[in-house]
N, C-alpha and C. Protein backbone atom coordinates (compact mmCIF):
# COMPACT_ATOMS: atom_id res chain seq x y z
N UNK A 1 -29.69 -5.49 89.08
CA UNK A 1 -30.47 -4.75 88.08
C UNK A 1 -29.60 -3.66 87.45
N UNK A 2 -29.93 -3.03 86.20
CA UNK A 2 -29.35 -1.96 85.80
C UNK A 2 -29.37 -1.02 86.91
N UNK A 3 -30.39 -0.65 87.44
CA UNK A 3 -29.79 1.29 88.14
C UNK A 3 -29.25 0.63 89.74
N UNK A 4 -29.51 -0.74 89.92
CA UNK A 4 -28.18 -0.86 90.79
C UNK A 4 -26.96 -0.93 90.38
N UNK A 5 -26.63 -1.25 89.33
CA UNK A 5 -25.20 -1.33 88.82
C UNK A 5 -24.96 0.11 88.26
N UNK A 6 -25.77 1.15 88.22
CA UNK A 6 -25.34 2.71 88.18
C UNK A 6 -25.58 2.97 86.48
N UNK A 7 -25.85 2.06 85.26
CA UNK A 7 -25.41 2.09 84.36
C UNK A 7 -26.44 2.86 83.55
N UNK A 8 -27.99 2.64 83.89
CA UNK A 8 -28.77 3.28 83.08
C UNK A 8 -29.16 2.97 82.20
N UNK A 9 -28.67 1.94 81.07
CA UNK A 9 -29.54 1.18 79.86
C UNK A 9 -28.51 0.02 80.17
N UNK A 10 -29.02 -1.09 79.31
CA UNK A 10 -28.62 -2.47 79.50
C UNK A 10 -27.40 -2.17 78.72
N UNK A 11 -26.46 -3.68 79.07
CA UNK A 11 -25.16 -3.64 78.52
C UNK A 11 -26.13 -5.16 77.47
N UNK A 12 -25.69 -4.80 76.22
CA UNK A 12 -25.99 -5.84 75.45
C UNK A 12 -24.93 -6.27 74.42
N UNK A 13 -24.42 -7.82 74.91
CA UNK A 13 -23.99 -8.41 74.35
C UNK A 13 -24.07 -8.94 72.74
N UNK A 14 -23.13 -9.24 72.10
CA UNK A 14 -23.58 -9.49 70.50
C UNK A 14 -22.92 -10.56 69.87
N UNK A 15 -22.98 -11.14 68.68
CA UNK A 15 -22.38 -12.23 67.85
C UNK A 15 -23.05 -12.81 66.68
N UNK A 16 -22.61 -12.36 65.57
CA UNK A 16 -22.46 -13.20 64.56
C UNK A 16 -23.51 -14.66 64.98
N UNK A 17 -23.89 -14.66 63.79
CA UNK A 17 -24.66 -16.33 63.86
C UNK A 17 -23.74 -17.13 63.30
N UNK A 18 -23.55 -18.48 63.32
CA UNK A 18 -22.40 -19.29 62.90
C UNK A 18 -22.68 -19.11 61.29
N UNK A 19 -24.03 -19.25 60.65
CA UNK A 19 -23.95 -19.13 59.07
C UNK A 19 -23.76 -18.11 58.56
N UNK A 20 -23.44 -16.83 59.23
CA UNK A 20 -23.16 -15.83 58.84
C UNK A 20 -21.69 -15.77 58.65
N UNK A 21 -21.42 -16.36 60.03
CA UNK A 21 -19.63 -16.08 60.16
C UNK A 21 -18.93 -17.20 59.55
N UNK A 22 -19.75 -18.37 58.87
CA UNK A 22 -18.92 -19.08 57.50
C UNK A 22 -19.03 -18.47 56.17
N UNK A 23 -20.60 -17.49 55.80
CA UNK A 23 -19.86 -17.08 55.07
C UNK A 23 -19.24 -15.79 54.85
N UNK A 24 -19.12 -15.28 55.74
CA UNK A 24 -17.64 -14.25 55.76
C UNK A 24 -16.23 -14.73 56.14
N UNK A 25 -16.03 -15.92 56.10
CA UNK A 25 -15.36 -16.93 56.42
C UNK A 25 -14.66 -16.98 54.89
N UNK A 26 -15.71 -17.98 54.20
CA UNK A 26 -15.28 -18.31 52.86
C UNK A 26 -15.61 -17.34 51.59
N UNK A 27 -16.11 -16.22 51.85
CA UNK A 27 -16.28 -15.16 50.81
C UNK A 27 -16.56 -14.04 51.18
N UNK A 28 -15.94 -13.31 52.07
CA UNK A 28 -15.79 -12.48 52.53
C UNK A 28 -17.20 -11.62 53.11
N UNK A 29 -17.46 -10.41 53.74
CA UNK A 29 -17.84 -10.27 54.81
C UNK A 29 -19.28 -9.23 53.80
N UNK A 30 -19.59 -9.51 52.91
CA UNK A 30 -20.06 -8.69 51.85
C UNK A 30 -21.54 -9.50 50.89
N UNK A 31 -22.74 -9.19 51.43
CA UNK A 31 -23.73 -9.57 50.85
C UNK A 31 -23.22 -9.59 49.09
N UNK A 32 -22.66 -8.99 49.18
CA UNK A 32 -21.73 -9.10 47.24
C UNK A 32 -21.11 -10.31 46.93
N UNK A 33 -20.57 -11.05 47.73
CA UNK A 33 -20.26 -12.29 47.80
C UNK A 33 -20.69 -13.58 48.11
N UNK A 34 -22.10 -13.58 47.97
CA UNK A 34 -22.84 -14.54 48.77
C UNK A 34 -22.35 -15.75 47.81
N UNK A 35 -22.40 -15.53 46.64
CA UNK A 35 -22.08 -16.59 45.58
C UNK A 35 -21.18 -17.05 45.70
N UNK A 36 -19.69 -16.99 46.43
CA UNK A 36 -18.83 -17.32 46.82
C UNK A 36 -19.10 -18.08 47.74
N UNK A 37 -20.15 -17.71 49.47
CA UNK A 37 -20.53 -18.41 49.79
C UNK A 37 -21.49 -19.89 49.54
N UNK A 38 -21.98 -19.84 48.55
CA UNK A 38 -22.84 -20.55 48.22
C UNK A 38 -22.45 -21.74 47.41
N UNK A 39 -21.21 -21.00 46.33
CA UNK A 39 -20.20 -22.31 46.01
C UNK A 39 -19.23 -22.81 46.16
N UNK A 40 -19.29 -22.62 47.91
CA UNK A 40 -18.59 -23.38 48.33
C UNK A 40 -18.81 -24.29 49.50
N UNK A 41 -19.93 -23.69 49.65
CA UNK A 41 -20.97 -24.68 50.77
C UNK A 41 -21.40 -25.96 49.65
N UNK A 42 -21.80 -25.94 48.27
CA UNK A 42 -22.15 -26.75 47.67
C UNK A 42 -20.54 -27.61 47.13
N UNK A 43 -19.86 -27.16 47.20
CA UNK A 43 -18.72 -28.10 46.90
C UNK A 43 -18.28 -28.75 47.60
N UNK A 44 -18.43 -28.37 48.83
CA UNK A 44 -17.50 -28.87 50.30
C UNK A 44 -18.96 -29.29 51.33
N UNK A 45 -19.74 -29.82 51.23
CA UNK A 45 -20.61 -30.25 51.80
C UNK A 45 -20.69 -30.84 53.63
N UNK A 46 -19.39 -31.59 53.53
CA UNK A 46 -18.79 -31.96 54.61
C UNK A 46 -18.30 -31.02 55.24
N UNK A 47 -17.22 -30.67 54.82
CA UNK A 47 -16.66 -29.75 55.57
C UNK A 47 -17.32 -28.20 55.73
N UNK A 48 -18.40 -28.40 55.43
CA UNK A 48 -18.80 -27.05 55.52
C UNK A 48 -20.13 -27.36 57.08
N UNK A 49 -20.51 -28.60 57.09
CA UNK A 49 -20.94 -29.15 58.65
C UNK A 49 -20.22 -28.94 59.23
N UNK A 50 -18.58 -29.18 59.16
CA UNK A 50 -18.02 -30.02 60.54
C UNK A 50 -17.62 -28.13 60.77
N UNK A 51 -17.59 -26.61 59.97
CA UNK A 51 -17.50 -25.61 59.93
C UNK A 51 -18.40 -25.21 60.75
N UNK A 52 -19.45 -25.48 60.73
CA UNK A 52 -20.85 -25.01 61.21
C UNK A 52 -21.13 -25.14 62.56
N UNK A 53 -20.78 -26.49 62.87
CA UNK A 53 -20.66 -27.37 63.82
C UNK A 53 -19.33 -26.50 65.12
N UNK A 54 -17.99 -26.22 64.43
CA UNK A 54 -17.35 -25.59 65.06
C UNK A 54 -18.19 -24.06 65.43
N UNK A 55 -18.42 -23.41 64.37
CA UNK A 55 -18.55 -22.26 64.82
C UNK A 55 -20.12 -21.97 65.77
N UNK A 56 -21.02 -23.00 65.84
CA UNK A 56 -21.97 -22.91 66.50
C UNK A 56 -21.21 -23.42 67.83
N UNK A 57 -20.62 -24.32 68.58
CA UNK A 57 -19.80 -24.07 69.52
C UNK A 57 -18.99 -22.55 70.09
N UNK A 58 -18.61 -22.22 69.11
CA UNK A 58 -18.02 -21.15 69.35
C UNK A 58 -18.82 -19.88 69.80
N UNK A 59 -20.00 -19.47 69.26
CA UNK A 59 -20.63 -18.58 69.18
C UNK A 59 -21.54 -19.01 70.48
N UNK A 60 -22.00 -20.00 71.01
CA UNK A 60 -22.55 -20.68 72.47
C UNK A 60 -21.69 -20.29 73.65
N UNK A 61 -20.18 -20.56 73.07
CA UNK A 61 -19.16 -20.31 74.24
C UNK A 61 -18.98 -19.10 74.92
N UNK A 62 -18.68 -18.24 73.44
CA UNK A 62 -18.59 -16.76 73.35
C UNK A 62 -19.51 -15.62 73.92
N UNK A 63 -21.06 -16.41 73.59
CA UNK A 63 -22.29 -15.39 74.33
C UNK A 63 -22.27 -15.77 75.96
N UNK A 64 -21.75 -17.09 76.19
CA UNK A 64 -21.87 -17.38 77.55
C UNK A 64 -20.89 -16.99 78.18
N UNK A 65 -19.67 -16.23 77.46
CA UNK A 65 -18.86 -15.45 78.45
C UNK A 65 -19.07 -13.84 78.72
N UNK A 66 -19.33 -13.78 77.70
CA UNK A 66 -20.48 -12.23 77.57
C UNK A 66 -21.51 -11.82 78.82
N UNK A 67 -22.59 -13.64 78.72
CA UNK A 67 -22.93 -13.33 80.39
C UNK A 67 -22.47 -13.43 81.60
N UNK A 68 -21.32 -14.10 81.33
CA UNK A 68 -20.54 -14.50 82.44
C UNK A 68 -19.93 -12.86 83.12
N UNK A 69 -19.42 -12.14 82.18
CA UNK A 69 -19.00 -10.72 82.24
C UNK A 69 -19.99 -9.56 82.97
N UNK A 70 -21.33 -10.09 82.54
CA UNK A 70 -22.15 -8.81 83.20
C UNK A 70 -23.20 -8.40 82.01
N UNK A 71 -23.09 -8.95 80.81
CA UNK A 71 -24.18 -8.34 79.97
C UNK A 71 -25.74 -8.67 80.65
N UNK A 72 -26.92 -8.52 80.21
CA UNK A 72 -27.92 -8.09 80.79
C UNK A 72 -29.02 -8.61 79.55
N UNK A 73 -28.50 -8.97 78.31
CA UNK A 73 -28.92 -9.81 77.03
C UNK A 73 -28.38 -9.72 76.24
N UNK A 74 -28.54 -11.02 75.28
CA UNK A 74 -27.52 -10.86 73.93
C UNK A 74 -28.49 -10.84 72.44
N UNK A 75 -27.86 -10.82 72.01
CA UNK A 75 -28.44 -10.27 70.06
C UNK A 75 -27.62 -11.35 69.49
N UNK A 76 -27.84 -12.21 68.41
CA UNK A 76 -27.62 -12.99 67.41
C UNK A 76 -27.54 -12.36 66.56
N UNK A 77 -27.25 -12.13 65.29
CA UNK A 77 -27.64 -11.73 64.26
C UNK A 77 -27.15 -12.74 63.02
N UNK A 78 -27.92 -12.61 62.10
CA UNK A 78 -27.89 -13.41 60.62
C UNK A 78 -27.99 -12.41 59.98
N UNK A 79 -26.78 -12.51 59.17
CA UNK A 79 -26.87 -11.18 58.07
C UNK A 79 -27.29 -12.16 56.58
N UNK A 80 -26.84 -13.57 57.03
CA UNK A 80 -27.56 -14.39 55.69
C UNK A 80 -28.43 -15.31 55.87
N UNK A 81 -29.75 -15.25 56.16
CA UNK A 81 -30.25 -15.68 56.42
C UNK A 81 -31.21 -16.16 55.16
N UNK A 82 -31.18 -15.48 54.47
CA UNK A 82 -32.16 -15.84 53.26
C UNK A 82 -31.39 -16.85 52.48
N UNK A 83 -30.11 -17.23 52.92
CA UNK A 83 -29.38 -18.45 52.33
C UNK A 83 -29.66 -19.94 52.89
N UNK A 84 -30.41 -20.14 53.77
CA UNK A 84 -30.45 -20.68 54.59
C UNK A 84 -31.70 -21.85 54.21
């Protein structure tokens, strides 16, 4: 539990959602750029799965080493979600 481990509030883990982190990927990290994101998900159709596909692996791997470490819960976040 937390106040056996001495710590006092939870340690909470975090990460990017995979559609977030393609498009700060392909148009940088800036709701200002979504249009960047957007035409290039529509141009690259394919490769913007087999993108998705990687980085949802990645982001599974990543939270599960987070618990592996000691976090106590994790947070997702979608900063683009209304693209979706």
């Amino acid at each position: 539990t937390i106040e056996a481990e001495g710590l006092g509030v939870p340690l909470i883990g975090f990460s990017a959602a995979p559609w977030t982190l393609m498009y700060y990927m392909v148009g940088g990290s800036s709701k200002k750029n979504t249009d960047v994101g957007m035409k290039w998900l529509k141009q690259h159709p394919k490769e913007a799965q087999k993108l998705l596909d990687i980085l949802t692996d990645v982001v599974i791997d990543y939270l599960d080493e987070q618990v592996k470490a000691g976090v106590h819960m994790v947070q997702v976040f979608e900063a683009m979600c209304e693209h979706i």
